[in-house]
Protein backbone atom coordinates (compact mmCIF):
# COMPACT_ATOMS: atom_id res chain seq x y z
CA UNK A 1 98.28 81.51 103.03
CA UNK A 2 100.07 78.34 102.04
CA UNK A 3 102.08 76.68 104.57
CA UNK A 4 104.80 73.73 104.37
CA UNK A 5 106.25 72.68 107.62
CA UNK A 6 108.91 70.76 106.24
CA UNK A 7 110.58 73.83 104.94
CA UNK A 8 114.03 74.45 106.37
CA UNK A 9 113.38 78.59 105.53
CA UNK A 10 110.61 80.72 106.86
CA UNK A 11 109.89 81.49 102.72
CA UNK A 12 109.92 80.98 99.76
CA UNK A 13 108.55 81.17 96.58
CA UNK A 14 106.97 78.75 94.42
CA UNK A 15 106.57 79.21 90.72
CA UNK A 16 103.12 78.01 89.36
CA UNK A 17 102.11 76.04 86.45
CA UNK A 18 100.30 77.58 83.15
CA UNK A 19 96.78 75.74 84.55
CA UNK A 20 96.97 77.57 88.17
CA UNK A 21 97.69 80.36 86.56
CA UNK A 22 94.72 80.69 84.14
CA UNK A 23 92.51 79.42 87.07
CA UNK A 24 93.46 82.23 89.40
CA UNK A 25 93.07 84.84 86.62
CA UNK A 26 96.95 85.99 86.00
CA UNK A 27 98.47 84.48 89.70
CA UNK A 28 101.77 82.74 88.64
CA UNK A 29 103.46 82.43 92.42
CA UNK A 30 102.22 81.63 95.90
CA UNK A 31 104.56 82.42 98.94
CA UNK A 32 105.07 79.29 100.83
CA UNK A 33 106.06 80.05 104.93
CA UNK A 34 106.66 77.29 107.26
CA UNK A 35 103.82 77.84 109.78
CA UNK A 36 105.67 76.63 113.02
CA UNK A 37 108.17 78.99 112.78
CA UNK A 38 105.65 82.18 111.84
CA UNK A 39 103.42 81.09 114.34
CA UNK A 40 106.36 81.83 117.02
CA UNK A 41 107.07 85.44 116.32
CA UNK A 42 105.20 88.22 117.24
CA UNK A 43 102.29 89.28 115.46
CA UNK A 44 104.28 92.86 114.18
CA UNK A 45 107.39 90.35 113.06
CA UNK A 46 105.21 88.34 111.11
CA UNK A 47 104.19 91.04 109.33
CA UNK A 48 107.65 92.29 108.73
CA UNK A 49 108.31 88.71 107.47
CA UNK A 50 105.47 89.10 105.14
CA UNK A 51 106.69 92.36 104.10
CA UNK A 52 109.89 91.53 103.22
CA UNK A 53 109.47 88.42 101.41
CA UNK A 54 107.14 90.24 99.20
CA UNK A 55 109.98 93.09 99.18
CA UNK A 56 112.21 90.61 97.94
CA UNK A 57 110.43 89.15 95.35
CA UNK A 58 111.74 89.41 92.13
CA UNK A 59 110.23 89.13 88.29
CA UNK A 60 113.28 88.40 85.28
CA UNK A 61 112.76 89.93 81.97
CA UNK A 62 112.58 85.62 80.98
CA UNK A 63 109.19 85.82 83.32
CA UNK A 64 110.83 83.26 85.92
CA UNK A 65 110.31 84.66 89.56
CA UNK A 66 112.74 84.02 92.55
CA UNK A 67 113.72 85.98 95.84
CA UNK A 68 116.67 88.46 95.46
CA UNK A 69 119.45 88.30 98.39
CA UNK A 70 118.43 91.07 100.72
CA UNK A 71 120.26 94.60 100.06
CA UNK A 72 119.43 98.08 101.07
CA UNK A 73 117.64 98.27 97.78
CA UNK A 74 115.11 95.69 98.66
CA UNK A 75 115.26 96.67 102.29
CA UNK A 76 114.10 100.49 101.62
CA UNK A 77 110.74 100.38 102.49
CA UNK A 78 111.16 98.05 105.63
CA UNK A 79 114.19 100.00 106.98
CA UNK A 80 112.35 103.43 106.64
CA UNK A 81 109.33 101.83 108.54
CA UNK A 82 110.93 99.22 111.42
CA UNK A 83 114.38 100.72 111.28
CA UNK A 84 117.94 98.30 111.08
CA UNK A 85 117.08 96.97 115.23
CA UNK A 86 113.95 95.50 114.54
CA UNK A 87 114.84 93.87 111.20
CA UNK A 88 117.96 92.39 112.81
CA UNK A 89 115.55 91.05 116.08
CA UNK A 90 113.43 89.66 113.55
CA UNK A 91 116.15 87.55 111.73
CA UNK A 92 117.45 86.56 114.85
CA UNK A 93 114.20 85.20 116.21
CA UNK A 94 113.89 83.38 112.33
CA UNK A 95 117.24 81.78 113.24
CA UNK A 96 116.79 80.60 116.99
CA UNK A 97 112.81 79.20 115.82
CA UNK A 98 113.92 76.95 112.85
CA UNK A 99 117.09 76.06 114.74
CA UNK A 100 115.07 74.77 117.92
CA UNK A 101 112.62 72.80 115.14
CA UNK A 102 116.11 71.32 113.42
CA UNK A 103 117.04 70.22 116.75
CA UNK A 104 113.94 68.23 117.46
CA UNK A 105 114.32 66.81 114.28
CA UNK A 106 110.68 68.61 113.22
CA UNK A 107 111.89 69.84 109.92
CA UNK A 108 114.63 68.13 108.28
């Protein structure tokens, strides 16, 4: 995993140049999470975070690759396994983590 702590989100995705990609055999994005605030959830919300920033990732026609904003279409999958609660808790916890490392001034 790749990890940048001075992220203000828990994700995001970073597009790769043309030498990475050769290098890793076809790999043109990495998923970058802010390791402080994965670190605090739960091991099953982490891998609902995991889940659903993959869920959300996104290819254009053009090739360039971005998240989507969250809908029930890119929800399916984690709705049908977690249900709305969970998914909800999860975000919550997202928000109260990376506001408590705002407040300390540990991400900027």
């Amino acid at each position: 995993m790749v990890y940048n702590n001075k992220q203000k989100e828990l994700y995001k995705i970073v597009k790769m140049n043309d030498l990475v990609e050769i290098l890793t055999n076809g790999i043109n994005f990495a998923v970058v999470f802010n390791k402080e605030i994965l670190e605090q959830l739960s091991k099953d919300h982490q891998e609902m975070a995991v889940i659903e920033c993959l869920a959300c990732a996104c290819v254009t026609e053009t090739g360039s690759i971005s998240l989507a904003n969250p809908n029930f279409g890119t929800y399916r999958g984690l709705l049908g396994k977690y249900g709305h609660d969970s998914i909800i808790l999860l975000h919550s916890e997202i928000q109260k983590y990376s506001g408590c490392l705002k407040r300390y001034n540990l991400i900027r």
